[in-house]
Protein backbone atom coordinates (compact mmCIF):
# COMPACT_ATOMS: atom_id res chain seq x y z
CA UNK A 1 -8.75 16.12 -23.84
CA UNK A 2 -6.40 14.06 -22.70
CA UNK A 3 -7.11 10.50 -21.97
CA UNK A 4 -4.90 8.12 -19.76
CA UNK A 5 -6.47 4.13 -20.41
CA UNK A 6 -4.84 0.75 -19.06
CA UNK A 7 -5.79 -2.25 -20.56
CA UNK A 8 -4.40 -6.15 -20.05
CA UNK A 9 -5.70 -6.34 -16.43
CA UNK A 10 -7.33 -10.10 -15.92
CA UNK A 11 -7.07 -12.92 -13.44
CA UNK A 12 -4.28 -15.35 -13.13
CA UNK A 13 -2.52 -18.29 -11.27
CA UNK A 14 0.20 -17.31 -8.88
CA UNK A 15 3.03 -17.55 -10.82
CA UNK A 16 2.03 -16.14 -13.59
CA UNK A 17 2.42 -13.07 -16.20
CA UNK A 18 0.33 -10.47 -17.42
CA UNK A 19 1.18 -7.21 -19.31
CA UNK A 20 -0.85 -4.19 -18.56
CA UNK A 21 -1.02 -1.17 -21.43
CA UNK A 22 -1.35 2.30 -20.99
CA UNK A 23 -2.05 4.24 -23.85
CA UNK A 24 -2.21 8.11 -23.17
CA UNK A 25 -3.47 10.63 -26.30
CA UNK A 26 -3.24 14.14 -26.70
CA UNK A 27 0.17 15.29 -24.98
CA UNK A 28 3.48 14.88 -26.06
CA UNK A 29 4.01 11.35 -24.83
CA UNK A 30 7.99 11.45 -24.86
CA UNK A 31 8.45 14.01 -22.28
CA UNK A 32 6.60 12.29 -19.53
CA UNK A 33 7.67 10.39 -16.86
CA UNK A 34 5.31 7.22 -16.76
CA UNK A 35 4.72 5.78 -13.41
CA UNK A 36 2.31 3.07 -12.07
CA UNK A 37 0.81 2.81 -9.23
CA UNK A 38 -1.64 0.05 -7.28
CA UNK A 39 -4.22 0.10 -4.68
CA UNK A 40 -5.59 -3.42 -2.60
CA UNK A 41 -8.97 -3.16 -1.09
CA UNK A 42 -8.11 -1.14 2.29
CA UNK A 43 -4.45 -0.03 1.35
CA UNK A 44 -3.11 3.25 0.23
CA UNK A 45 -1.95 3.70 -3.54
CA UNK A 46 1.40 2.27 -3.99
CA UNK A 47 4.23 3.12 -5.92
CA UNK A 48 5.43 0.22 -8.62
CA UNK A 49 7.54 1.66 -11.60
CA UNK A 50 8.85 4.53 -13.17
CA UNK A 51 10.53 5.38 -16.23
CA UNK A 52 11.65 8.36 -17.42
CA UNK A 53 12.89 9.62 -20.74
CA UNK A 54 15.99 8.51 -20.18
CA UNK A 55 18.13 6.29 -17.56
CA UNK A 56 17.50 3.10 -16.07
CA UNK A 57 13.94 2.65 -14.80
CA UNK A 58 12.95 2.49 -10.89
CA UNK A 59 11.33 0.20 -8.55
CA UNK A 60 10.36 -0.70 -5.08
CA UNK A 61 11.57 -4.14 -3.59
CA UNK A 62 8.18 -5.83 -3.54
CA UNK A 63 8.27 -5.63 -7.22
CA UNK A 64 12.19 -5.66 -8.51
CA UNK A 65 13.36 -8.22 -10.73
CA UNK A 66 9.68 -9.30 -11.27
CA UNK A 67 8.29 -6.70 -13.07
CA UNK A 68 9.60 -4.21 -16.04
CA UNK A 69 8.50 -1.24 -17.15
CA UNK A 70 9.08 0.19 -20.76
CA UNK A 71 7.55 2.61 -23.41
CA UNK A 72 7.41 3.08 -26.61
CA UNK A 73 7.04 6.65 -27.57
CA UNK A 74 6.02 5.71 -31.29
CA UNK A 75 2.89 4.38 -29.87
CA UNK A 76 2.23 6.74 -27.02
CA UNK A 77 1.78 3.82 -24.92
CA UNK A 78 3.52 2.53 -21.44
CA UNK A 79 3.76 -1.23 -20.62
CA UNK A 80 3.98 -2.85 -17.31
CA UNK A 81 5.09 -6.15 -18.14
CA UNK A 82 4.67 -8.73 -14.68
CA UNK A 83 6.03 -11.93 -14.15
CA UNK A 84 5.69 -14.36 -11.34
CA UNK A 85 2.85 -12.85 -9.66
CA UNK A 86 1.98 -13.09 -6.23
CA UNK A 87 -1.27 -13.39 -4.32
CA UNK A 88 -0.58 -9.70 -2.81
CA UNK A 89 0.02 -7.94 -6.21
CA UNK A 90 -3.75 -7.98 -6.39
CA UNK A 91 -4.86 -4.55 -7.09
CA UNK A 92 -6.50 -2.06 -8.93
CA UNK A 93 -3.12 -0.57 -10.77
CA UNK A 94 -3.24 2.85 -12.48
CA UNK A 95 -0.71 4.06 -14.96
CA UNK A 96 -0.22 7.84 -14.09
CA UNK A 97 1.63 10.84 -16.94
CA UNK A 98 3.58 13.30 -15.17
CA UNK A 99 5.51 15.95 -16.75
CA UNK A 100 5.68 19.04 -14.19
CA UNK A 101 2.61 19.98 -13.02
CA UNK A 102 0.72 18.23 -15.62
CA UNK A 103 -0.56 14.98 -14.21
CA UNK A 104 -2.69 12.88 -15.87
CA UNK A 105 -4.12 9.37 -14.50
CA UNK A 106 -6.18 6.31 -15.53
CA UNK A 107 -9.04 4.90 -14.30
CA UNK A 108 -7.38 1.74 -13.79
CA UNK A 109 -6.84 -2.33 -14.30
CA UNK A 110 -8.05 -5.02 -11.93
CA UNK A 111 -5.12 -7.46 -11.87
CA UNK A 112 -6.06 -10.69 -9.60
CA UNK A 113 -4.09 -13.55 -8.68
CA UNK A 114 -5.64 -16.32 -7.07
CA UNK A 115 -5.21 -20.33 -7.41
C-alpha cells in the first residue's frame, strides 16, 4: 500500500527556515511528479512547488525565491526546503505523488509561524 508521510512541520519565528520531508514507499518514486500543496484555516488548498523528473522546478509568486523544492530518488523522499517564512505561510502543507492517474497524498504537516 502505498504510503505518502511529511515530516519537519513545527513552529517558528518569522523569518525563519524549516524543511519539510516527504517520504513516499511502494511506487516507483522517480517517475512522479512531486508537488506540495497548503491549506490555512478557511482557505482552499494551494499550490506551492513542483518538480518533475526533469527541468527546472515550478512555483507560484507567494513562494519564489523563498522556498526550493528537490528530491532525491535514492531515498524515495521529496524535500520542501523554506526560508524566510512569513506569518501567512501558516498551513497545513501536504506533499502530493502524481504520475498519470495515480495520485497519492499525505496527511499532512502543520507549519506555524508566529513571533
Amino acid at each position: 500500500q502505498v504510503q505518502v508521510v511529511e515530516s519537519g512541520g513545527g513552529l517558528v519565528q518569522p523569518g525563519g527556515s524549516l524543511r519539510l520531508s516527504c517520504a513516499v514507499s511502494e511506487i516507483n518514486f522517480s517517475i512522479y511528479h512531486i508537488h506540495w500543496y497548503r491549506q490555512a484555516p478557511g482557505k482552499q488548498r494551494e499550490w506551492v512547488a513542483t518538480i518533475g523528473t526533469g527541468g527546472p522546478a515550478k512555483y507560484p509568486e507567494s513562494v519564489k525565491g523563498r522556498f526550493t523544492i528537490s528530491r532525491d530518488n535514492a531515498k524515495n523522499t521529496a524535500y520542501l526546503q523554506m526560508n524566510s517564512l512569513k506569518l501567512e505561510d501558516t498551513a497545513v502543507y501536504y506533499c502530493n505523488a502524481k504520475w498519470y492517474t495515480n495520485d497519492f497524498w499525505g496527511q499532512g504537516t502543520q507549519v506555524t509561524v508566529s513571533s
